[in-house]
PDB file of N, CA and C in Angstrom:
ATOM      1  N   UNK A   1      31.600  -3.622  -7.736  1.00  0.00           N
ATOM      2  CA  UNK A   1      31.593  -3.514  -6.300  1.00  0.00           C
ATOM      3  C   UNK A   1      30.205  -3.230  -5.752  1.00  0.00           C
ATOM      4  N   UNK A   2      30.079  -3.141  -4.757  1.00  0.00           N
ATOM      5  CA  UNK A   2      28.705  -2.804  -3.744  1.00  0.00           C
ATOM      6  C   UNK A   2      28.282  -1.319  -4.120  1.00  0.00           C
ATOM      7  N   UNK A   3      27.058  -1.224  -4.134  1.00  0.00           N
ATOM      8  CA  UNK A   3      26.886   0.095  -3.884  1.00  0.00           C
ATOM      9  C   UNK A   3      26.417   0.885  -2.495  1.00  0.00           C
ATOM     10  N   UNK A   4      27.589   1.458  -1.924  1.00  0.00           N
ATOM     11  CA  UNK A   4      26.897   1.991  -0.214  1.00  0.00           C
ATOM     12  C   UNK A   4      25.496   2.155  -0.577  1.00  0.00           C
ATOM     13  N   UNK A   5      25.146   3.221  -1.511  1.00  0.00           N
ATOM     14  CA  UNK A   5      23.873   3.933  -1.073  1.00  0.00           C
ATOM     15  C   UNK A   5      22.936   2.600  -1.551  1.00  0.00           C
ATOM     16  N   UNK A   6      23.028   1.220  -1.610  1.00  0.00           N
ATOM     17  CA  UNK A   6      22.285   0.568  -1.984  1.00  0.00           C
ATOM     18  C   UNK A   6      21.500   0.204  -0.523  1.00  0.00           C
ATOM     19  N   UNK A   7      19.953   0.348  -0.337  1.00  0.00           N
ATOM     20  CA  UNK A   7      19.394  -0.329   1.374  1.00  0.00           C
ATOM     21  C   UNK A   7      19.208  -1.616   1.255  1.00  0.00           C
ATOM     22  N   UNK A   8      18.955  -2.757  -0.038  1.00  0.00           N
ATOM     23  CA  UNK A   8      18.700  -3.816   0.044  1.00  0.00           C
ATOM     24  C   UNK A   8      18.040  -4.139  -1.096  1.00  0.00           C
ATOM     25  N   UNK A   9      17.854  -5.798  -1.794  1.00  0.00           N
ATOM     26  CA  UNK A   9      17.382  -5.652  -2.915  1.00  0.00           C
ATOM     27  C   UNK A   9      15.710  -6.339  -3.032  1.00  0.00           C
ATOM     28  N   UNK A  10      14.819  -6.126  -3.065  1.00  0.00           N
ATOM     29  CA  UNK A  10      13.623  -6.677  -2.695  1.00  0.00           C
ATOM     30  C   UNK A  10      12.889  -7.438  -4.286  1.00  0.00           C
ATOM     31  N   UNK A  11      12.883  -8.781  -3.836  1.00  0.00           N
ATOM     32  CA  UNK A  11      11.679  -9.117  -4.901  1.00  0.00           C
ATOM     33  C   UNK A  11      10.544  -8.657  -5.023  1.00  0.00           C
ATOM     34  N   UNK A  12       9.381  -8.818  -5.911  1.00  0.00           N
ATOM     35  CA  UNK A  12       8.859  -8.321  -6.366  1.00  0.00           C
ATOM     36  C   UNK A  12       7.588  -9.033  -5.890  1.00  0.00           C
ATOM     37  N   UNK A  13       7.648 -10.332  -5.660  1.00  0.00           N
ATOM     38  CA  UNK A  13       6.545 -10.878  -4.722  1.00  0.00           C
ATOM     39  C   UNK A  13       5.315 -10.572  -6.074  1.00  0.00           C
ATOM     40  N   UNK A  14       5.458 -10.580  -7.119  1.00  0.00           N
ATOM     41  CA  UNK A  14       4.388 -10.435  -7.877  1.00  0.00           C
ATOM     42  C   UNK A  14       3.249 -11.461  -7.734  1.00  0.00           C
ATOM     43  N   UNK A  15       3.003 -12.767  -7.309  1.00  0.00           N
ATOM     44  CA  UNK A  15       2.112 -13.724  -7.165  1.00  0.00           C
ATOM     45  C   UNK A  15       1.502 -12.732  -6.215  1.00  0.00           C
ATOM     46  N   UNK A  16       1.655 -12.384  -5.173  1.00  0.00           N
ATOM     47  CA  UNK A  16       1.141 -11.722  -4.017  1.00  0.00           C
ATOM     48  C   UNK A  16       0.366 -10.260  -4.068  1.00  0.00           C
ATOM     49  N   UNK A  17       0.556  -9.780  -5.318  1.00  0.00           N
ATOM     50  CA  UNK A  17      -0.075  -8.521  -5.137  1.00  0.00           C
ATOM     51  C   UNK A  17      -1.552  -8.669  -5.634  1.00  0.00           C
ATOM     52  N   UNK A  18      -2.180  -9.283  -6.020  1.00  0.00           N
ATOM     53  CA  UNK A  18      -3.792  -9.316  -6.579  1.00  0.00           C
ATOM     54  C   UNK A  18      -3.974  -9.577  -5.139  1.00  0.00           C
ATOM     55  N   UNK A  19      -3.213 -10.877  -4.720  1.00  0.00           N
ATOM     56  CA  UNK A  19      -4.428 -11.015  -3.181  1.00  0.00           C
ATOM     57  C   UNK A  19      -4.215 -10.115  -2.239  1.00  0.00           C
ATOM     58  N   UNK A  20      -2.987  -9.674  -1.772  1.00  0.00           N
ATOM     59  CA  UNK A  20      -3.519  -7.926  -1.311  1.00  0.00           C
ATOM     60  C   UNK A  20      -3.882  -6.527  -1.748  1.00  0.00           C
ATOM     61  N   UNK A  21      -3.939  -6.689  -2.968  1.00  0.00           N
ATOM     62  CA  UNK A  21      -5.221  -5.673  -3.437  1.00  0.00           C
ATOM     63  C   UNK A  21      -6.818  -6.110  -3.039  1.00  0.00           C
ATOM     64  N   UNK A  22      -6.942  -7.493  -3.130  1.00  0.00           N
ATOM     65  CA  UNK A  22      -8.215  -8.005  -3.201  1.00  0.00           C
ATOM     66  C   UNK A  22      -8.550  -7.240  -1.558  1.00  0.00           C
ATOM     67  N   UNK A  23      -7.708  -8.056  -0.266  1.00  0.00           N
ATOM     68  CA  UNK A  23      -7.772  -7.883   0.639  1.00  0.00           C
ATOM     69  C   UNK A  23      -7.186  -7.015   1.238  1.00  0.00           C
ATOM     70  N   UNK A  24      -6.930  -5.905   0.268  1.00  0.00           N
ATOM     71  CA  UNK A  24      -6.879  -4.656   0.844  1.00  0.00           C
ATOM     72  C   UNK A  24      -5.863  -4.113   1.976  1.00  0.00           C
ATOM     73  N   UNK A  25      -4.730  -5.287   1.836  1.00  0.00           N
ATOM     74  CA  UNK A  25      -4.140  -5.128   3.067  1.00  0.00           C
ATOM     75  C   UNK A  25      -2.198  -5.613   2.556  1.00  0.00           C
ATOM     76  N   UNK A  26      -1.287  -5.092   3.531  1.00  0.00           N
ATOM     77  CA  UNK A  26      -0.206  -5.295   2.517  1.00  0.00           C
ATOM     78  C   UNK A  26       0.409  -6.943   2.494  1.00  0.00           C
ATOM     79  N   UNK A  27       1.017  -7.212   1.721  1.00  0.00           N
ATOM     80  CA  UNK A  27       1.597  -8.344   1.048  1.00  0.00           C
ATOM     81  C   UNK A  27       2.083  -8.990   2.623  1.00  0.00           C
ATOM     82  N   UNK A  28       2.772  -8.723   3.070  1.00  0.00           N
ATOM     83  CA  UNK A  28       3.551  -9.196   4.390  1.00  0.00           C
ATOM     84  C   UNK A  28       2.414  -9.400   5.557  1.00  0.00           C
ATOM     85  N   UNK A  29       1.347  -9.179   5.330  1.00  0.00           N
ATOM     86  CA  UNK A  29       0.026  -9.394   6.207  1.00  0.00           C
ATOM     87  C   UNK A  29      -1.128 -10.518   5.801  1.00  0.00           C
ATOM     88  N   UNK A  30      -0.855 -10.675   4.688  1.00  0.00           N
ATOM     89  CA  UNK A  30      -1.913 -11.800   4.200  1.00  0.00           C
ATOM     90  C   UNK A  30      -1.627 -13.298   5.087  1.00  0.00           C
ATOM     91  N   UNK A  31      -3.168 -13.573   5.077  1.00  0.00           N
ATOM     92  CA  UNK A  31      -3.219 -14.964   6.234  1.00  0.00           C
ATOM     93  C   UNK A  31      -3.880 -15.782   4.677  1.00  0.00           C
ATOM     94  N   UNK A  32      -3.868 -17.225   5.672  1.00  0.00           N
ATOM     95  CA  UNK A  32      -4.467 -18.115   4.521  1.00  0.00           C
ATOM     96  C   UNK A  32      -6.140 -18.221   4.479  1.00  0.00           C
ATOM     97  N   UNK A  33      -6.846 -17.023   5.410  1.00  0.00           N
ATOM     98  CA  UNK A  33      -8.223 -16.466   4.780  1.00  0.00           C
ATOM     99  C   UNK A  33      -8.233 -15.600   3.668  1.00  0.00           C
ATOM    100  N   UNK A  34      -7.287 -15.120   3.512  1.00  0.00           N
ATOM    101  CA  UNK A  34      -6.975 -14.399   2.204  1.00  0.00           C
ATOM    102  C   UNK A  34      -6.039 -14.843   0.981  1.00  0.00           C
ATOM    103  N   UNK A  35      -6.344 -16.429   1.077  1.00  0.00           N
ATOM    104  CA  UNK A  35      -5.756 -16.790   0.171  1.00  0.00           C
ATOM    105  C   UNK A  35      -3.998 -17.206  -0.076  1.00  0.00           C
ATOM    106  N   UNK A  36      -3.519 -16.801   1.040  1.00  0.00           N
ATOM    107  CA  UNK A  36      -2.101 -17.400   0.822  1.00  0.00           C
ATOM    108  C   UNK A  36      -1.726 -18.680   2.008  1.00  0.00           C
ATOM    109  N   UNK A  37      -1.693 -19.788   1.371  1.00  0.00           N
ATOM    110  CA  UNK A  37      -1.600 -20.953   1.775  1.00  0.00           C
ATOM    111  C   UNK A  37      -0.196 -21.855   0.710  1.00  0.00           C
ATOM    112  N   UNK A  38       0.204 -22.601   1.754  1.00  0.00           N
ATOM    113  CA  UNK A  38       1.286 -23.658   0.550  1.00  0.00           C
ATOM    114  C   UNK A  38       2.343 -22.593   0.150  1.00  0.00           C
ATOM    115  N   UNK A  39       3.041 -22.306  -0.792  1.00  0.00           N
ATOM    116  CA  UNK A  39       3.720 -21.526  -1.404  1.00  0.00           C
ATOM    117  C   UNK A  39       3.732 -20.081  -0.798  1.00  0.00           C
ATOM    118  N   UNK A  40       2.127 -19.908  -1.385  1.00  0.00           N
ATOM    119  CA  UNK A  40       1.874 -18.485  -1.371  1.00  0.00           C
ATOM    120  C   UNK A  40       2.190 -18.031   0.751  1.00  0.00           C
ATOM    121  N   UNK A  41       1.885 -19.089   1.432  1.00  0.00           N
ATOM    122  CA  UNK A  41       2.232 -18.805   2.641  1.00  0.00           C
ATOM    123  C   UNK A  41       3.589 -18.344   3.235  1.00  0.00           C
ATOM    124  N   UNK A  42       4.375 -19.096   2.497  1.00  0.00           N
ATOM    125  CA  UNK A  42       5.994 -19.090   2.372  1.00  0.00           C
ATOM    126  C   UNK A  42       6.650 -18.330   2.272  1.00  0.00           C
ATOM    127  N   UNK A  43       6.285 -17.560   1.002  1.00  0.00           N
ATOM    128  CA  UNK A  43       6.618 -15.938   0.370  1.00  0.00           C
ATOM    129  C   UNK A  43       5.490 -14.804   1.106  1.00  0.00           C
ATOM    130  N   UNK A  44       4.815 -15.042   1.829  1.00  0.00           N
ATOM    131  CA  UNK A  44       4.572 -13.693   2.820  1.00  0.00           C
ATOM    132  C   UNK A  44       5.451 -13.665   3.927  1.00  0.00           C
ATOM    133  N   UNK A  45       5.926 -14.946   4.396  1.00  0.00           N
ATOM    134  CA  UNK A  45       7.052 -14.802   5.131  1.00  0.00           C
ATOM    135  C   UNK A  45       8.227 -14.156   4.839  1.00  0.00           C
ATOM    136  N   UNK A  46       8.799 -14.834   3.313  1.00  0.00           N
ATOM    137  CA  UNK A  46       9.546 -13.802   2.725  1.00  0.00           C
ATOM    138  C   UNK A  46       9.661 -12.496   2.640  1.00  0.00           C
ATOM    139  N   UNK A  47       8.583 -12.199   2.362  1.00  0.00           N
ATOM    140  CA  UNK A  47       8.204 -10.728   2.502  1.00  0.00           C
ATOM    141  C   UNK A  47       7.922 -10.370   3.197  1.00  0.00           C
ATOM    142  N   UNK A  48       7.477 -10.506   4.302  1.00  0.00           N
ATOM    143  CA  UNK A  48       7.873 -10.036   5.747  1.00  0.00           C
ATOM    144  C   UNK A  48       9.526  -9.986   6.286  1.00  0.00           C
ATOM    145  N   UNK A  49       9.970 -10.635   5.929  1.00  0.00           N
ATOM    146  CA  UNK A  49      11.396 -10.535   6.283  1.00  0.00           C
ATOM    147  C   UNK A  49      11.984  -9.755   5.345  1.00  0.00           C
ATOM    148  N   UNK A  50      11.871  -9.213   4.232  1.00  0.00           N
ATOM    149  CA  UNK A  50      12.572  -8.517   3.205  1.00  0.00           C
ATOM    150  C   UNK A  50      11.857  -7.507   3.840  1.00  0.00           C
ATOM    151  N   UNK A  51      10.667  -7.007   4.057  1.00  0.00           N
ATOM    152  CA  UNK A  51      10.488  -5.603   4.505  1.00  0.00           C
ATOM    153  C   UNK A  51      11.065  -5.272   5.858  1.00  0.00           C
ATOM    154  N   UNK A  52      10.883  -5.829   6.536  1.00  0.00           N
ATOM    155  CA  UNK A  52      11.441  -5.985   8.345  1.00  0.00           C
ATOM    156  C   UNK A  52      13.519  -5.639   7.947  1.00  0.00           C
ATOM    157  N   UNK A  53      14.033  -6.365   6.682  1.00  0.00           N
ATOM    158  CA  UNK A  53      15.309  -6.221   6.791  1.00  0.00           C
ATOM    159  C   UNK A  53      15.407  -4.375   6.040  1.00  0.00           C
ATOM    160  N   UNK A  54      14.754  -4.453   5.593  1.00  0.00           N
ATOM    161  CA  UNK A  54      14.186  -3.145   4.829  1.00  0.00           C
ATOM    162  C   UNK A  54      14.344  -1.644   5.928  1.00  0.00           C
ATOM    163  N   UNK A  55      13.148  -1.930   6.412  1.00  0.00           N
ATOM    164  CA  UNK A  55      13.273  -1.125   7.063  1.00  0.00           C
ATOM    165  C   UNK A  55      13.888  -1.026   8.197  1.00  0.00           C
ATOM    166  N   UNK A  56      14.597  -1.726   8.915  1.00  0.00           N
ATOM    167  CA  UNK A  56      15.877  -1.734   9.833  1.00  0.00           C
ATOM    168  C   UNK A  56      17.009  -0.974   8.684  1.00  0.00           C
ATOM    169  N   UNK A  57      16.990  -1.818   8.127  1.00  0.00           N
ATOM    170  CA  UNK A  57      18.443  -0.204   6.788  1.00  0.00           C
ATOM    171  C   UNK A  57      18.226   0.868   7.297  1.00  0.00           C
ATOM    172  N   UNK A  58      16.453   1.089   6.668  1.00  0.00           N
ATOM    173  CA  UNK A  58      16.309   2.555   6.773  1.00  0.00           C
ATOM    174  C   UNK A  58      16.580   3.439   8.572  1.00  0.00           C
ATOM    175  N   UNK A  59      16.508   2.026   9.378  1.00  0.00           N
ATOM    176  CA  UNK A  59      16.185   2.963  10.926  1.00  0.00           C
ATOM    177  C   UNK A  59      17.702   3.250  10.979  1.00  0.00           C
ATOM    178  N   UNK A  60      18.244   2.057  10.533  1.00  0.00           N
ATOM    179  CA  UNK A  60      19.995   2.307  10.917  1.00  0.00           C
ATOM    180  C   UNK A  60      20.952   3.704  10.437  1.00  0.00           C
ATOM    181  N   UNK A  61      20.427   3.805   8.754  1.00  0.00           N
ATOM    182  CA  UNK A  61      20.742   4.776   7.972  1.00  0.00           C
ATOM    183  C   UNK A  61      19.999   6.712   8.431  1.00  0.00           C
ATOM    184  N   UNK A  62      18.813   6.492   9.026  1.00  0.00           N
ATOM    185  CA  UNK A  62      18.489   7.709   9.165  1.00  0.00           C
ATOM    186  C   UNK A  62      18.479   8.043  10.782  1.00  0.00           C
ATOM    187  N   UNK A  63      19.160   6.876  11.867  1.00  0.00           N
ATOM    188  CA  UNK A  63      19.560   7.145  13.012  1.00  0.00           C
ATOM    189  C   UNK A  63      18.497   7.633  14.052  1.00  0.00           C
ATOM    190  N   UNK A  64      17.187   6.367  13.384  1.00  0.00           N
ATOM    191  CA  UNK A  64      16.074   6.175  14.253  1.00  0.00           C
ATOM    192  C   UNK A  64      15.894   5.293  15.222  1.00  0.00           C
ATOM    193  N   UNK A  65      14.894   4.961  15.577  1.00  0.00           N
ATOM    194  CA  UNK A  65      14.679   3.123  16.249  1.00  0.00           C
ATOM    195  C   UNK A  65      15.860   3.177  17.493  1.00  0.00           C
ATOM    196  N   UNK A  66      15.937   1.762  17.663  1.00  0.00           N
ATOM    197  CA  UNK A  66      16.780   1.299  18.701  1.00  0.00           C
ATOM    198  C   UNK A  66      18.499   1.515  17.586  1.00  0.00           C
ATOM    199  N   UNK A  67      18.907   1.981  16.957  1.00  0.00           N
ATOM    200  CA  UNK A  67      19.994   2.267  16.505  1.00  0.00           C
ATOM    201  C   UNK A  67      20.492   4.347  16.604  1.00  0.00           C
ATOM    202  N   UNK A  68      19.563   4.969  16.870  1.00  0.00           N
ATOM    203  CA  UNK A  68      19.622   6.197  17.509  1.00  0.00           C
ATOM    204  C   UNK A  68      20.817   6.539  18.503  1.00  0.00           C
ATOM    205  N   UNK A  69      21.676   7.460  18.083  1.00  0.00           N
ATOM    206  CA  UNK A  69      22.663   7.868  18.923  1.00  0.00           C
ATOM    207  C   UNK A  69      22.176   8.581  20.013  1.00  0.00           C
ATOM    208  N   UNK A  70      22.097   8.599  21.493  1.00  0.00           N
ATOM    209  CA  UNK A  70      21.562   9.990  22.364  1.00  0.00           C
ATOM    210  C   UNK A  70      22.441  11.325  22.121  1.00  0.00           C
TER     211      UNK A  70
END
């Protein structure tokens, strides 16, 4: 079965981490001056959307953000 306390399952985006170490900046931010073009362009999108679904879990689950009860 599911696990509630599970927030989501995230790849690992491993192609992507040298070029934001290089550029110093996180995975979901790299442009194609830093090297992610073709493919590698594709999967920062990915990963922008896996973190963005990410952290909406977390706003929903700890009753932050626009999901906040008054």
């Amino acid at each position: 079965g599911e696990d509630p306390a599970r927030l989501g399952l995230m790849r690992q985006f491993q192609s992507l981490l040298r070029m934001a170490r290089q550029a110093r900046k996180p995975i979901f931010d790299l442009a194609a001056a830093d090297g992610a073009i073709g493919a590698h362009a594709a999967m920062v999108r990915d990963a922008h959307d896996a973190f963005a679904a990410l952290a909406t879990a977390i706003g929903k689950r700890a009753g932050i953000g626009q999901w906040a009860t008054p």
